[in-house]
N, C-alpha and C. Protein backbone atom coordinates (compact mmCIF):
# COMPACT_ATOMS: atom_id res chain seq x y z
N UNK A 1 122.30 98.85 85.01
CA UNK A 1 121.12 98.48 85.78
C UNK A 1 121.52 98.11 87.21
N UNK A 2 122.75 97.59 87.28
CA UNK A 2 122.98 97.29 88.86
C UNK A 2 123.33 98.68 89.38
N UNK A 3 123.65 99.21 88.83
CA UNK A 3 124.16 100.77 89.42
C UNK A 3 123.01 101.20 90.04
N UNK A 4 121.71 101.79 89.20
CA UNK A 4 120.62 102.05 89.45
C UNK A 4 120.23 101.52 90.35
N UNK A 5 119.77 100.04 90.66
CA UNK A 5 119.26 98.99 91.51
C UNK A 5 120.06 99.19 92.86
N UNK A 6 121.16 99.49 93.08
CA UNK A 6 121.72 99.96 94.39
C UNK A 6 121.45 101.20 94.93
N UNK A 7 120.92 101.97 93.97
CA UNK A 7 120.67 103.43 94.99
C UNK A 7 121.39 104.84 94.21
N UNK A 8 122.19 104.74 93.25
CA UNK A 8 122.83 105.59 92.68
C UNK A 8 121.52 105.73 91.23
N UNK A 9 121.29 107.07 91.06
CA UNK A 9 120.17 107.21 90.43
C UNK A 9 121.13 107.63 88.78
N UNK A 10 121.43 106.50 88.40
CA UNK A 10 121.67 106.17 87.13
C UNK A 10 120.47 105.89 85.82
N UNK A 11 119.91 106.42 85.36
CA UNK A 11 119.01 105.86 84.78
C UNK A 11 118.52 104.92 83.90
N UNK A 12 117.90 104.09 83.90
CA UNK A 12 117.51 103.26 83.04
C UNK A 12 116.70 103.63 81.99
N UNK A 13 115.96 104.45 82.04
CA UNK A 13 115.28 104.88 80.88
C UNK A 13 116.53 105.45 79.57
N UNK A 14 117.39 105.63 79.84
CA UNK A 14 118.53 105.66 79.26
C UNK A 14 118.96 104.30 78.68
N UNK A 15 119.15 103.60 79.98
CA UNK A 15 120.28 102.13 79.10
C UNK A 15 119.36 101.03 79.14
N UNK A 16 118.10 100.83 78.95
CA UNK A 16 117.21 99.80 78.77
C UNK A 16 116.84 99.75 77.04
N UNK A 17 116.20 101.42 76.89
CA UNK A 17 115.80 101.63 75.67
C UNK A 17 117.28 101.60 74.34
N UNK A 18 118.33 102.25 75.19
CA UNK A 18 119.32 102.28 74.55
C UNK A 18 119.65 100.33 73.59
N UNK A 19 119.68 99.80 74.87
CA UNK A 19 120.16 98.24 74.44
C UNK A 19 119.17 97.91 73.92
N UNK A 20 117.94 98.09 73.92
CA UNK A 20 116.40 97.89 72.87
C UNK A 20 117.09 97.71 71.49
N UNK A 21 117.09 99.55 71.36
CA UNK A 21 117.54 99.39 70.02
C UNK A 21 118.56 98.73 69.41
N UNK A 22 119.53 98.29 69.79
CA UNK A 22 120.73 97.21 69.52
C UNK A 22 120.17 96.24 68.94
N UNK A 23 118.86 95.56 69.21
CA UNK A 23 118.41 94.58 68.70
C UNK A 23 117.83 94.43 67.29
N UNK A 24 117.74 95.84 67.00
CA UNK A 24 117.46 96.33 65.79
C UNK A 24 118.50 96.19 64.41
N UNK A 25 117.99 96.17 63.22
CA UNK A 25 118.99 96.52 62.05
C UNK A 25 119.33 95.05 61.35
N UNK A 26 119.85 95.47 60.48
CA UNK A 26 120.51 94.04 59.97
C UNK A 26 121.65 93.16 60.51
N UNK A 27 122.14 93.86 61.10
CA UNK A 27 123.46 92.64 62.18
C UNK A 27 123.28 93.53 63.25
N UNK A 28 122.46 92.85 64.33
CA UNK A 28 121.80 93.46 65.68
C UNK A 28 123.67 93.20 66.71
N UNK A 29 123.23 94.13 67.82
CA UNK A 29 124.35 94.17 68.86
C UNK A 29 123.72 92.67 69.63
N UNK A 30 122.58 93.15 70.00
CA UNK A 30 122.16 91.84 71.22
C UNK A 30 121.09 91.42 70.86
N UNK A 31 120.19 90.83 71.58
CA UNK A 31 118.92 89.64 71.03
C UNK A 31 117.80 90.19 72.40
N UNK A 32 116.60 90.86 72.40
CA UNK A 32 115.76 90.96 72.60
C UNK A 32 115.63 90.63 74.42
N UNK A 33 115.18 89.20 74.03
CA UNK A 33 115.19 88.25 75.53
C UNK A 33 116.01 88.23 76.78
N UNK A 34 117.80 88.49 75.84
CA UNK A 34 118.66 88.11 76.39
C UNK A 34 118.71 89.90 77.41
N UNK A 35 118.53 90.96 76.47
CA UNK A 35 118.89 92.22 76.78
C UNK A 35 117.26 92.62 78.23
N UNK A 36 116.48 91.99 77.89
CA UNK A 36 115.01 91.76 79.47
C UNK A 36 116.51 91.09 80.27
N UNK A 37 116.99 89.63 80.28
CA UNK A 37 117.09 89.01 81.47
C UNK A 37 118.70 89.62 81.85
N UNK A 38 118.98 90.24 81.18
CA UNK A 38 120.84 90.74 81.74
C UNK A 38 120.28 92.02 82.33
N UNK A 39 119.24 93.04 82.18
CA UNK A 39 118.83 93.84 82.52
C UNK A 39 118.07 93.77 83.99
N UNK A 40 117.34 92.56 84.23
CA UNK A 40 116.28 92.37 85.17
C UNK A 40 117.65 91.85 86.24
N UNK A 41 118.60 91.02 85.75
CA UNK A 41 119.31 90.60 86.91
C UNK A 41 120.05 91.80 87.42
N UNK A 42 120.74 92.86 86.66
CA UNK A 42 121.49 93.68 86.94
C UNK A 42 120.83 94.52 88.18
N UNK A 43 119.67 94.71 87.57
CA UNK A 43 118.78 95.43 88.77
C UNK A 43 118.43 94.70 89.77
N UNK A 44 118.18 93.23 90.02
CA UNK A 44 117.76 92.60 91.37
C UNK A 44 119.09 92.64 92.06
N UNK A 45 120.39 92.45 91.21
CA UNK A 45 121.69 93.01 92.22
C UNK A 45 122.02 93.54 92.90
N UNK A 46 121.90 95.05 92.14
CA UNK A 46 121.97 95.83 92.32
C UNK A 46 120.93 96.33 93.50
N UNK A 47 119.28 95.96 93.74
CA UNK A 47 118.66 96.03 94.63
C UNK A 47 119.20 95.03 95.73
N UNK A 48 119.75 94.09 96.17
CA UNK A 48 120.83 93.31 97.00
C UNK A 48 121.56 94.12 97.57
N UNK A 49 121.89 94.56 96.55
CA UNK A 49 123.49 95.71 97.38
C UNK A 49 122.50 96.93 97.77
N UNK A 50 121.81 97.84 97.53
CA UNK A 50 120.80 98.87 97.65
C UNK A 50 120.27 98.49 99.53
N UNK A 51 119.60 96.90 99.36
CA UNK A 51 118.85 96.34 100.76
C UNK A 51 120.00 96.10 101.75
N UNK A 52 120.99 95.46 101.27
CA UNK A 52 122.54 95.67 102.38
C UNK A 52 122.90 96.96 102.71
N UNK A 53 122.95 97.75 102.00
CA UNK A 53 123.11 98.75 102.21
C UNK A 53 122.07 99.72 103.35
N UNK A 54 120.57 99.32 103.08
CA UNK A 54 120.19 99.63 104.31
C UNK A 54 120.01 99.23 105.69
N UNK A 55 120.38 97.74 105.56
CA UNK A 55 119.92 96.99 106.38
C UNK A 55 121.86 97.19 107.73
N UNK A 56 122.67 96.87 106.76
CA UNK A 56 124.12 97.43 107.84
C UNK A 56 124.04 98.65 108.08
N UNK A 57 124.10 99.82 106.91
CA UNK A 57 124.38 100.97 107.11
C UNK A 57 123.37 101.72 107.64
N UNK A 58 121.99 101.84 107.43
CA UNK A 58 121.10 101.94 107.91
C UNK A 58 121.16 103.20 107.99
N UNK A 59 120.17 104.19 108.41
CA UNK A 59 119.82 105.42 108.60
C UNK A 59 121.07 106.44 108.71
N UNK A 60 121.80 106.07 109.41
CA UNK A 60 123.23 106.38 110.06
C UNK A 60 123.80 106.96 108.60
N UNK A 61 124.26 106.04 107.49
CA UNK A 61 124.97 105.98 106.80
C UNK A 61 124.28 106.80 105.62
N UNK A 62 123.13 106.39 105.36
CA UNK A 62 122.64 107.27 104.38
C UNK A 62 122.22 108.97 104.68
N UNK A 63 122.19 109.42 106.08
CA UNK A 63 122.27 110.51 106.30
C UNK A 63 123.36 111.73 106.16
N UNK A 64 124.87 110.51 106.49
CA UNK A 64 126.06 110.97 106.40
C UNK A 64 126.31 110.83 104.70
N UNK A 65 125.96 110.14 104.13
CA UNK A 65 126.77 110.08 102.70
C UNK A 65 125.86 110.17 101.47
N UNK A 66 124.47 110.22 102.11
CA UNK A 66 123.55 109.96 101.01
C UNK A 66 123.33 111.10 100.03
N UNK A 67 123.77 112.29 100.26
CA UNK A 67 124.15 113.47 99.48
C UNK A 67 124.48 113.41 98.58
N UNK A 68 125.68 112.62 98.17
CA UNK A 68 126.55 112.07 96.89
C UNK A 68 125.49 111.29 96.22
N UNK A 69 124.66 110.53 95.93
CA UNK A 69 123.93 110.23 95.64
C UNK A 69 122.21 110.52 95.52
N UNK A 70 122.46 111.62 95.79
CA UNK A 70 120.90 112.40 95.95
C UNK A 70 120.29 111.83 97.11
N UNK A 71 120.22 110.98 97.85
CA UNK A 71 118.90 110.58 98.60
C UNK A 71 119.35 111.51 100.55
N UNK A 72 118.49 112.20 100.48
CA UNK A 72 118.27 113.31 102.25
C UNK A 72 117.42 112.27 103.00
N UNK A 73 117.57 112.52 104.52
CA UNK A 73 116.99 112.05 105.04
C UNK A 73 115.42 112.27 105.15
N UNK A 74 114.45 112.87 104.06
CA UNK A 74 113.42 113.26 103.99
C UNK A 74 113.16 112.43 102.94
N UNK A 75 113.59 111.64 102.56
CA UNK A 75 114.07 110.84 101.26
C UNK A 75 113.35 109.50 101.87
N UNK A 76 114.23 109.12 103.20
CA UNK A 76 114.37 108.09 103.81
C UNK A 76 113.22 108.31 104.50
N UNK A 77 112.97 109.13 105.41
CA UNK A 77 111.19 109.70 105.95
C UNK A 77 109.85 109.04 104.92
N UNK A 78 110.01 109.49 103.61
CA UNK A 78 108.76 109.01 102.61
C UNK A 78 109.06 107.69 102.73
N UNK A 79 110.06 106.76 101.88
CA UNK A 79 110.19 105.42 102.09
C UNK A 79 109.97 104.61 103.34
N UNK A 80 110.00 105.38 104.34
CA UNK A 80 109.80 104.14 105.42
C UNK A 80 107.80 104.30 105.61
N UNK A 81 107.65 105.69 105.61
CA UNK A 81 106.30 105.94 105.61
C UNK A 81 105.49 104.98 104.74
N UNK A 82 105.96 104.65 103.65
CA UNK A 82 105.44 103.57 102.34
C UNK A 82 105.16 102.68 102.89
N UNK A 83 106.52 102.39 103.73
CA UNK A 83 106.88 100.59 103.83
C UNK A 83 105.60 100.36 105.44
N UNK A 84 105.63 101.48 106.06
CA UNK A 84 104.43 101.17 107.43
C UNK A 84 103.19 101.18 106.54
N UNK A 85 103.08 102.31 105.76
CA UNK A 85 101.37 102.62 105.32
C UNK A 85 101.08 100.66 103.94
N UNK A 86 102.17 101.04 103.13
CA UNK A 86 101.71 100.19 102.47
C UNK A 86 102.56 98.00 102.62
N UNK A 87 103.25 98.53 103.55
CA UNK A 87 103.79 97.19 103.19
C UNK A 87 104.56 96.80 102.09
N UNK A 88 104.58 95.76 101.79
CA UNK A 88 106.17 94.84 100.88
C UNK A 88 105.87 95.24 99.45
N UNK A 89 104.39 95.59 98.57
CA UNK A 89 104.13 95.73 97.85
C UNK A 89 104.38 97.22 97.52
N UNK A 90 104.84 97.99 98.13
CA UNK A 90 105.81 99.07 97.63
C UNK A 90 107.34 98.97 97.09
N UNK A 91 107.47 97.86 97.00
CA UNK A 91 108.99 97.28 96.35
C UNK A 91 108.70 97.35 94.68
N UNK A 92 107.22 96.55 94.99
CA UNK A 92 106.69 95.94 93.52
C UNK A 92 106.39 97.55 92.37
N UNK A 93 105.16 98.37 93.71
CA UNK A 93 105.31 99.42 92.59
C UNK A 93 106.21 100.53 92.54
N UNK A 94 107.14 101.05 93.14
CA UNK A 94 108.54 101.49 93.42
C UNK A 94 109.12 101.01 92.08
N UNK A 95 109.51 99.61 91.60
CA UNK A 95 110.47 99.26 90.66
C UNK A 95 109.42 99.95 89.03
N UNK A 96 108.42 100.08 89.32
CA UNK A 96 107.99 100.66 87.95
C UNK A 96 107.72 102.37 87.82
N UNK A 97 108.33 102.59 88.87
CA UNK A 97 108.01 103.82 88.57
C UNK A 97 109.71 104.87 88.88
N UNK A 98 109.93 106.19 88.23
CA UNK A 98 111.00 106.50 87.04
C UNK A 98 111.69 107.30 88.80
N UNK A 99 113.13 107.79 89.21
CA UNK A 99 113.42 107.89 90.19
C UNK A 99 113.61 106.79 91.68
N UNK A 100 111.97 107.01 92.09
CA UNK A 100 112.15 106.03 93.55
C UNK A 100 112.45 104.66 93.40
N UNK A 101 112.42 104.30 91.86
CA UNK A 101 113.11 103.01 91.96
C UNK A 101 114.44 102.74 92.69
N UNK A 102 115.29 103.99 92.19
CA UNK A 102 116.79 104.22 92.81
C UNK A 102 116.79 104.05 94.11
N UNK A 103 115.83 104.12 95.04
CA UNK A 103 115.91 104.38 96.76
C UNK A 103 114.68 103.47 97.50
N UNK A 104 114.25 102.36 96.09
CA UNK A 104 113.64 102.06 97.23
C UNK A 104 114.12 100.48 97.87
N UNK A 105 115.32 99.79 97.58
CA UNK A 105 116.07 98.74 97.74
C UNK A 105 116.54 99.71 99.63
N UNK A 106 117.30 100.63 99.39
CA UNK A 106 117.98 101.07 100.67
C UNK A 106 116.90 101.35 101.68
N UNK A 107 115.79 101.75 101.18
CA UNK A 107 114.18 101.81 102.44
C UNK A 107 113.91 100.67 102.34
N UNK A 108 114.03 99.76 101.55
CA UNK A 108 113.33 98.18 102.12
C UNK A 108 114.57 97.62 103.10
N UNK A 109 115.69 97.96 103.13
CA UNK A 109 116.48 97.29 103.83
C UNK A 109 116.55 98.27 105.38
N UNK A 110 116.37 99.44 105.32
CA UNK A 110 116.31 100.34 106.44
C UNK A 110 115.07 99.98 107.60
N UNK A 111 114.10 99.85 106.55
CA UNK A 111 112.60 99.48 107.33
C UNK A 111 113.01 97.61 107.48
N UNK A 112 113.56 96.92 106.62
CA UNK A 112 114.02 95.75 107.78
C UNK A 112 112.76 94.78 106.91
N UNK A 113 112.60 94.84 106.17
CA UNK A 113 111.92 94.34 104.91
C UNK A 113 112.43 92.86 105.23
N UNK A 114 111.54 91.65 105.09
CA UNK A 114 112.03 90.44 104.67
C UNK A 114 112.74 89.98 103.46
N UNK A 115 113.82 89.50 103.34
CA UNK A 115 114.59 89.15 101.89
C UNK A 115 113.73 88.48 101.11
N UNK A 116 112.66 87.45 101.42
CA UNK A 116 112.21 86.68 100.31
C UNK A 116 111.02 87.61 99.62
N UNK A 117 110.16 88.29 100.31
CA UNK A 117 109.48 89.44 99.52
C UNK A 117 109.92 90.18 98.82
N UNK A 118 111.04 90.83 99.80
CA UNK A 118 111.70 91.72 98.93
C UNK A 118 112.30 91.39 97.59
N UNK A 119 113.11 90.49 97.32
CA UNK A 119 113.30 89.65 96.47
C UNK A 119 112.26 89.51 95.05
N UNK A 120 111.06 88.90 95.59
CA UNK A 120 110.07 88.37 94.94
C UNK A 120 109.59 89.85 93.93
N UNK A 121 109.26 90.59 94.96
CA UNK A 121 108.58 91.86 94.38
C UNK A 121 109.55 92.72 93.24
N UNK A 122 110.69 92.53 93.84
CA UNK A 122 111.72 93.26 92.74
C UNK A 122 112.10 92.69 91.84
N UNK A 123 112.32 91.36 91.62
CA UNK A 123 112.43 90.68 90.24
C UNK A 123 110.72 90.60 89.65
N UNK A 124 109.44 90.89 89.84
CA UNK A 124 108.46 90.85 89.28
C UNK A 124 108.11 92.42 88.61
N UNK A 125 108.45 93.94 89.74
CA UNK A 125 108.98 95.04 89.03
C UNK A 125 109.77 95.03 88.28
N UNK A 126 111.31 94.05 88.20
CA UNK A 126 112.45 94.79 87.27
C UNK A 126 111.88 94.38 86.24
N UNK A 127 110.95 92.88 85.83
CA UNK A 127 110.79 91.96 84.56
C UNK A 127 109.87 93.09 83.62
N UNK A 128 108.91 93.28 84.39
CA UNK A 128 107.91 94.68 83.58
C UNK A 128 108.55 95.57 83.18
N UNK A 129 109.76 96.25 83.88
CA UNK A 129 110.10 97.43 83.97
C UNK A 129 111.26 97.43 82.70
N UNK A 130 112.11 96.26 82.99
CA UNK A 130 113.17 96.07 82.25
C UNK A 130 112.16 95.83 80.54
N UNK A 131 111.40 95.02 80.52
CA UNK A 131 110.40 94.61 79.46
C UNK A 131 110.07 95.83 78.39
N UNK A 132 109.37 96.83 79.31
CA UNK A 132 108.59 97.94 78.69
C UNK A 132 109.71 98.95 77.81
N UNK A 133 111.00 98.86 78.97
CA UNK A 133 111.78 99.61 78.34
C UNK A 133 112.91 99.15 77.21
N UNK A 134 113.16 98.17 77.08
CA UNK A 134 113.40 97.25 75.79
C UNK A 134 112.96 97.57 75.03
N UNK A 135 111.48 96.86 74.79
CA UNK A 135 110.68 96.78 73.68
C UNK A 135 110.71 98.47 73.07
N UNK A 136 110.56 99.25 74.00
CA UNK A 136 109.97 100.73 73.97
C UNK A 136 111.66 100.84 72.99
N UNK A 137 113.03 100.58 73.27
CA UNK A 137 114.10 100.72 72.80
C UNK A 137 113.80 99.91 71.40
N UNK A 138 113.30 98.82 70.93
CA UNK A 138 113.69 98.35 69.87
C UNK A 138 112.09 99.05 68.88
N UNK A 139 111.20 99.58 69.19
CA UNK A 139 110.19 99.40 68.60
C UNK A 139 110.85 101.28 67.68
N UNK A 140 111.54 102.15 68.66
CA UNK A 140 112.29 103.48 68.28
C UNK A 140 113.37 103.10 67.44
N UNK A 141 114.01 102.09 67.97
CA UNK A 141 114.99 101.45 66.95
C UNK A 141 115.16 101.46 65.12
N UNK A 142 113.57 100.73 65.25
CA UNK A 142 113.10 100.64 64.17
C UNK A 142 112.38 101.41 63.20
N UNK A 143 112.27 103.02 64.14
CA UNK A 143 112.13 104.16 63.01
C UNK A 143 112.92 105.55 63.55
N UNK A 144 114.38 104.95 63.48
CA UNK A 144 115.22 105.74 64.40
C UNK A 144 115.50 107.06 63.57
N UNK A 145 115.63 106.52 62.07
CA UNK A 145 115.84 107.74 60.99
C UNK A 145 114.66 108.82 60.66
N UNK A 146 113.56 108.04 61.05
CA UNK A 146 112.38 109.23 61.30
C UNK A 146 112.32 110.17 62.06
N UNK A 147 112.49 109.36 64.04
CA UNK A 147 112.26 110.10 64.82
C UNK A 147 113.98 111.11 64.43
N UNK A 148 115.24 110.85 64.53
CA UNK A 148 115.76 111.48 64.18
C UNK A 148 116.09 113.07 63.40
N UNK A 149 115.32 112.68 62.42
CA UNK A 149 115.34 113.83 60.76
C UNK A 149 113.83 114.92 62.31
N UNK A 150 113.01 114.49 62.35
CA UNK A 150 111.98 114.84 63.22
C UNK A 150 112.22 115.96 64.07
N UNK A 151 113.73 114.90 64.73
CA UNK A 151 114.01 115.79 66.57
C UNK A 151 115.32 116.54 66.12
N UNK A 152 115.45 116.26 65.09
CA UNK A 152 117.09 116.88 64.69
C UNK A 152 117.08 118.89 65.49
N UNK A 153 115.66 119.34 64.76
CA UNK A 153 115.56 121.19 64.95
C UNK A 153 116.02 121.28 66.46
N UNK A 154 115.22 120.47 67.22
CA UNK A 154 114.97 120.91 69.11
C UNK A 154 116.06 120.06 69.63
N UNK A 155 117.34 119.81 69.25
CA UNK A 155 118.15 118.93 69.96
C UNK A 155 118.96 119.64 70.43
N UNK A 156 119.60 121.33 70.20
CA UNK A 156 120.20 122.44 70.50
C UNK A 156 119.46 122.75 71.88
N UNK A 157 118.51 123.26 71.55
CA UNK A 157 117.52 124.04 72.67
C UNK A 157 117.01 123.02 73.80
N UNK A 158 117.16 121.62 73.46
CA UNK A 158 116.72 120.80 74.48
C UNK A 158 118.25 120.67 75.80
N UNK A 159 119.48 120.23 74.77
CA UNK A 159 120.69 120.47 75.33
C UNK A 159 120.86 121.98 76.31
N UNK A 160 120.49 123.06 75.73
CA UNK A 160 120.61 123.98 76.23
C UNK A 160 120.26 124.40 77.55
N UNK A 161 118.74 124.07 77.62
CA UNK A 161 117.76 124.21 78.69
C UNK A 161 118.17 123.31 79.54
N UNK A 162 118.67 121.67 79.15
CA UNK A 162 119.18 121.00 80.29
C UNK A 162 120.54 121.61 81.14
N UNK A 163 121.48 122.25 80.53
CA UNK A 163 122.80 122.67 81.01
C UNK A 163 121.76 124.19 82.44
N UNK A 164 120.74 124.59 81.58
CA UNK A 164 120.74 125.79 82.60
C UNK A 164 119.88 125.29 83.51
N UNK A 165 118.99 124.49 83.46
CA UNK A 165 118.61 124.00 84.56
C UNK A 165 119.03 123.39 85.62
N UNK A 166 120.23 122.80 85.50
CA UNK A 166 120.98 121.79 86.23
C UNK A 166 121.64 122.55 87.05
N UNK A 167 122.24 123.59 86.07
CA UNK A 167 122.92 125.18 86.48
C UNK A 167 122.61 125.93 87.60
N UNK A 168 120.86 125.99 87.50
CA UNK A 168 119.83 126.98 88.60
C UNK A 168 119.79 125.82 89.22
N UNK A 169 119.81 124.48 89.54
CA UNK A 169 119.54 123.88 90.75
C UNK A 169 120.55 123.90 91.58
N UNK A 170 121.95 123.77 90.77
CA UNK A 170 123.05 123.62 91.56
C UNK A 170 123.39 124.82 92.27
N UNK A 171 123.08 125.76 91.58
CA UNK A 171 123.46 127.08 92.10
C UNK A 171 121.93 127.46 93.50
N UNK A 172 121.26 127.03 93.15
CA UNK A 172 120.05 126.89 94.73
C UNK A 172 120.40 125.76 95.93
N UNK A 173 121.00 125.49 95.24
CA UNK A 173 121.25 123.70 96.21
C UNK A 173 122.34 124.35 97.51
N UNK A 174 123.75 125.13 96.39
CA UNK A 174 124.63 124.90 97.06
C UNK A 174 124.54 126.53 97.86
N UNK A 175 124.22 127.56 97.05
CA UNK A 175 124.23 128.98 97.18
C UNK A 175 123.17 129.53 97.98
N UNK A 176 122.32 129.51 97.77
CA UNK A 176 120.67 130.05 97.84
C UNK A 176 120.68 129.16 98.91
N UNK A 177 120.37 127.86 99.78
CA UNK A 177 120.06 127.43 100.43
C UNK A 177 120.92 127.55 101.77
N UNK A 178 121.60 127.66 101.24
CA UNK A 178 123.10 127.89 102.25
C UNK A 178 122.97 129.67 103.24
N UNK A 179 122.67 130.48 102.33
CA UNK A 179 122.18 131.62 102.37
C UNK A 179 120.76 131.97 103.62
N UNK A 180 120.02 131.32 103.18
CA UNK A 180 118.74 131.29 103.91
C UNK A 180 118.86 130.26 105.05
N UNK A 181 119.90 129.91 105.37
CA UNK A 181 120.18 129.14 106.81
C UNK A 181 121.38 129.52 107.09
N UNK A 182 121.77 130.20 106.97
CA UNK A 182 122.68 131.46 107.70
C UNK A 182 122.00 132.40 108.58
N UNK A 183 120.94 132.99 107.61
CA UNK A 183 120.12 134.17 108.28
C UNK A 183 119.32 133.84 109.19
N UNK A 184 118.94 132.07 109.57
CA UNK A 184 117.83 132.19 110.53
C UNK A 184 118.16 132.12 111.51
């Protein structure tokens, strides 16, 4: 979660639901409550380091390096656009929603965001966010051998389609795009 919360688009819908289910079974990994508040802090950290990150490095830095991490400077264009059109309360709905959560700590610190809003709004997103995806982890938890036996047929073809998709982007990203800005 701090990974995520800084800007590296790690996902949480992955390791929220994942530690959910831990809470599950007859001798659980972790405890419910504890797996919301280690989760919600990881991410307000992680949004710390995300807002430092925009606030020193600033435009400069994420243009030069932000590649490695997915975020373009068209990236940084929408987020600041947010932060003029909507103000501090784009922190709040940013943290609930799946992607721009990752980028929007480095646009609140780029656009120069106050720390105590910023702050405020992202520990009131991570608590929902971290919350939904818990519960959503322990409630699967608890009919893991269903959904399992269920998803067992499409777990080939789902694997599959992810390898070639990733495949055709990378190969447009690096090939195909490269190509068509040569020729102009």
């Amino acid at each position: 979660m701090l990974v995520e919360g800084s800007g590296i688009p790690l996902p949480s819908e992955i390791t929220m639901p994942f530690s959910g289910f831990h809470t599950t079974g007859a001798h659980p990994l972790f405890v419910l409550p504890l797996v919301i508040i280690v989760g919600t802090a990881g991410e307000v950290c992680g949004a710390v380091i995300g807002y430092g990150i925009g606030i020193f490095g600033g435009r400069p830095l994420v243009e030069r390096y932000g590649r490695w991490v997915m975020i373009s400077s068209h990236d940084v264009d929408k987020g600041t656009a947010w932060f003029e059109r909507f103000g501090s309360v784009v922190v709040f709905i940013a943290r609930l929603l799946p992607a721009v959560r990752s980028y929007v700590s480095i646009a609140a610190g780029i656009a120069r965001m106050p720390i105590k809003p910023f702050l405020l709004y992202s520990l009131l997103g991570s608590v929902i966010w971290c919350t939904l995806l818990a519960v959503l982890g322990r409630v699967l938890g608890d009919h893991w051998k269903d959904i399992s036996s269920a998803t067992r047929p499409f777990e080939i073809p789902i694997v599959v389609g992810i390898v070639v998709l990733l495949a055709a982007y990378l190969f447009y990203r690096h090939f195909w795009t490269g190509r068509t800005s040569e020729t102009v």
